[in-house]
Protein backbone atom coordinates (compact mmCIF):
# COMPACT_ATOMS: atom_id res chain seq x y z
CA UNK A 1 -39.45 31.67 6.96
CA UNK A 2 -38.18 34.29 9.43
CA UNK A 3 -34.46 35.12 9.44
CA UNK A 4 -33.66 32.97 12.80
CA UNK A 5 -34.71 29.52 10.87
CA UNK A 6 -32.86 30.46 7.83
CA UNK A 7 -29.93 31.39 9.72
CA UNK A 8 -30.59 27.82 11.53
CA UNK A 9 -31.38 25.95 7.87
CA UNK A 10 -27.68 27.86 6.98
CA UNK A 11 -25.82 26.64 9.46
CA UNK A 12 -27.12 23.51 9.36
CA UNK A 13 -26.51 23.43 5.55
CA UNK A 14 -23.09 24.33 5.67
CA UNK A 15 -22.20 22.11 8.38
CA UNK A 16 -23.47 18.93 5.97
CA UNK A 17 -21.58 20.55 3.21
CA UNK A 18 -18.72 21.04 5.28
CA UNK A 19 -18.56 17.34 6.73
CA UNK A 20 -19.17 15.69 3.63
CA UNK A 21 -16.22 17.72 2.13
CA UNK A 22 -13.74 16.70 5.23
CA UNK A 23 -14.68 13.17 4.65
CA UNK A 24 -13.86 13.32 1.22
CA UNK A 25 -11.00 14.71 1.68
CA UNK A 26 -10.20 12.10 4.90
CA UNK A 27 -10.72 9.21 2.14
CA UNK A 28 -8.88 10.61 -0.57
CA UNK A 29 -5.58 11.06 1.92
CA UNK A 30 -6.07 7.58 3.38
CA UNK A 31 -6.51 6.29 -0.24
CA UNK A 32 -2.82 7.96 -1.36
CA UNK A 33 -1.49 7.21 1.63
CA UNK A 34 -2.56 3.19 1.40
CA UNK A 35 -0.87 3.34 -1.83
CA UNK A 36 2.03 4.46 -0.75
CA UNK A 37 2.41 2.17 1.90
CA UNK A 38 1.83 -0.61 -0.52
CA UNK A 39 4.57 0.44 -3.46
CA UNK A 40 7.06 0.99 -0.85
CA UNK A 41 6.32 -2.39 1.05
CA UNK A 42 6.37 -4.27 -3.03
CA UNK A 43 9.59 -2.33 -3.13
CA UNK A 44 11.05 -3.78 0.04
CA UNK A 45 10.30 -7.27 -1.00
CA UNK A 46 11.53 -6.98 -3.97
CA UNK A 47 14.84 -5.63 -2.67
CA UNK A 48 14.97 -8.58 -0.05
CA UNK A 49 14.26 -11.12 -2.40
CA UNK A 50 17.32 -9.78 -5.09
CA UNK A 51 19.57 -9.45 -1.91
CA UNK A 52 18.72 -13.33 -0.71
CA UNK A 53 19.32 -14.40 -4.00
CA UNK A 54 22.55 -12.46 -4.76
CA UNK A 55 23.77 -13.57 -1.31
CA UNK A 56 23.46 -17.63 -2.49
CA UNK A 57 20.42 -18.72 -1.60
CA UNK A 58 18.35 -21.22 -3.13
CA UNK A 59 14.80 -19.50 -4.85
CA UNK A 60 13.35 -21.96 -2.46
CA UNK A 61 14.69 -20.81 0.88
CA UNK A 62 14.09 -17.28 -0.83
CA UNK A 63 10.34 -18.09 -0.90
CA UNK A 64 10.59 -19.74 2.61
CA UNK A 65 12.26 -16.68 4.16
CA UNK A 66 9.80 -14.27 2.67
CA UNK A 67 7.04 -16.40 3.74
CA UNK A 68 8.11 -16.46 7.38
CA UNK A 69 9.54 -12.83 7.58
CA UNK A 70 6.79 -11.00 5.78
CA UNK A 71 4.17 -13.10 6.36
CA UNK A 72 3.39 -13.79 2.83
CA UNK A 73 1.58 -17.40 1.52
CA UNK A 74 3.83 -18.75 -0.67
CA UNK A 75 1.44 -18.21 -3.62
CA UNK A 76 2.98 -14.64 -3.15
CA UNK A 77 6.42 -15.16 -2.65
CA UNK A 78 7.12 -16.42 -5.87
CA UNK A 79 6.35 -13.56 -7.76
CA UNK A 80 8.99 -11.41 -6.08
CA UNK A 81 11.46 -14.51 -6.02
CA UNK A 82 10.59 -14.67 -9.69
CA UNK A 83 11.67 -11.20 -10.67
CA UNK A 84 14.73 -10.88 -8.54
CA UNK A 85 16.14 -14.21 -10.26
CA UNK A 86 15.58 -12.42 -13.73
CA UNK A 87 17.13 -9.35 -13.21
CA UNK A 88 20.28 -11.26 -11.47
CA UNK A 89 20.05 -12.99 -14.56
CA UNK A 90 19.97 -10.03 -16.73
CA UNK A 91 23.31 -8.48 -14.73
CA UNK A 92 25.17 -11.86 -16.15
């Protein structure tokens, strides 16, 4: 092998190397970033949900509203619904 190839095999090398790392990289921010998004949006229903509850509404038009405002199938309403009416019960 002459030195132009290897300097060709090199670059060539390095520019694999060097994709594969951004990649990884690319997928590890979207990963932490996907996360984020997803505490912070649990978060935000949870808050609703306490602040619906504590303002007199029914756990039923609770788990309507969060149904219609953040698109959620009532299968997952009820969970936040759930744990807002327990810690309003806790502050009694």
């Amino acid at each position: 092998m002459n030195n132009d190839s290897f300097d060709r095999f090199l670059d060539v090398a390095l520019d694999l190397v060097g994709n594969s790392w951004r990649d990884a990289k690319r997928e590890f921010v979207c990963g932490i970033e996907y996360n984020a998004r997803s505490v912070e949006r649990n978060d935000n229903l949870s808050r609703a949900a306490l602040a619906m509850l504590d303002g007199g509404l029914s756990a039923e038009q609770t788990t309507a509203m969060l149904q219609k405002h953040w698109d959620l199938r009532r299968s997952e309403a009820i969970p936040f619904v759930a744990s807002a009416q327990r810690q309003i019960g806790s502050r009694q």
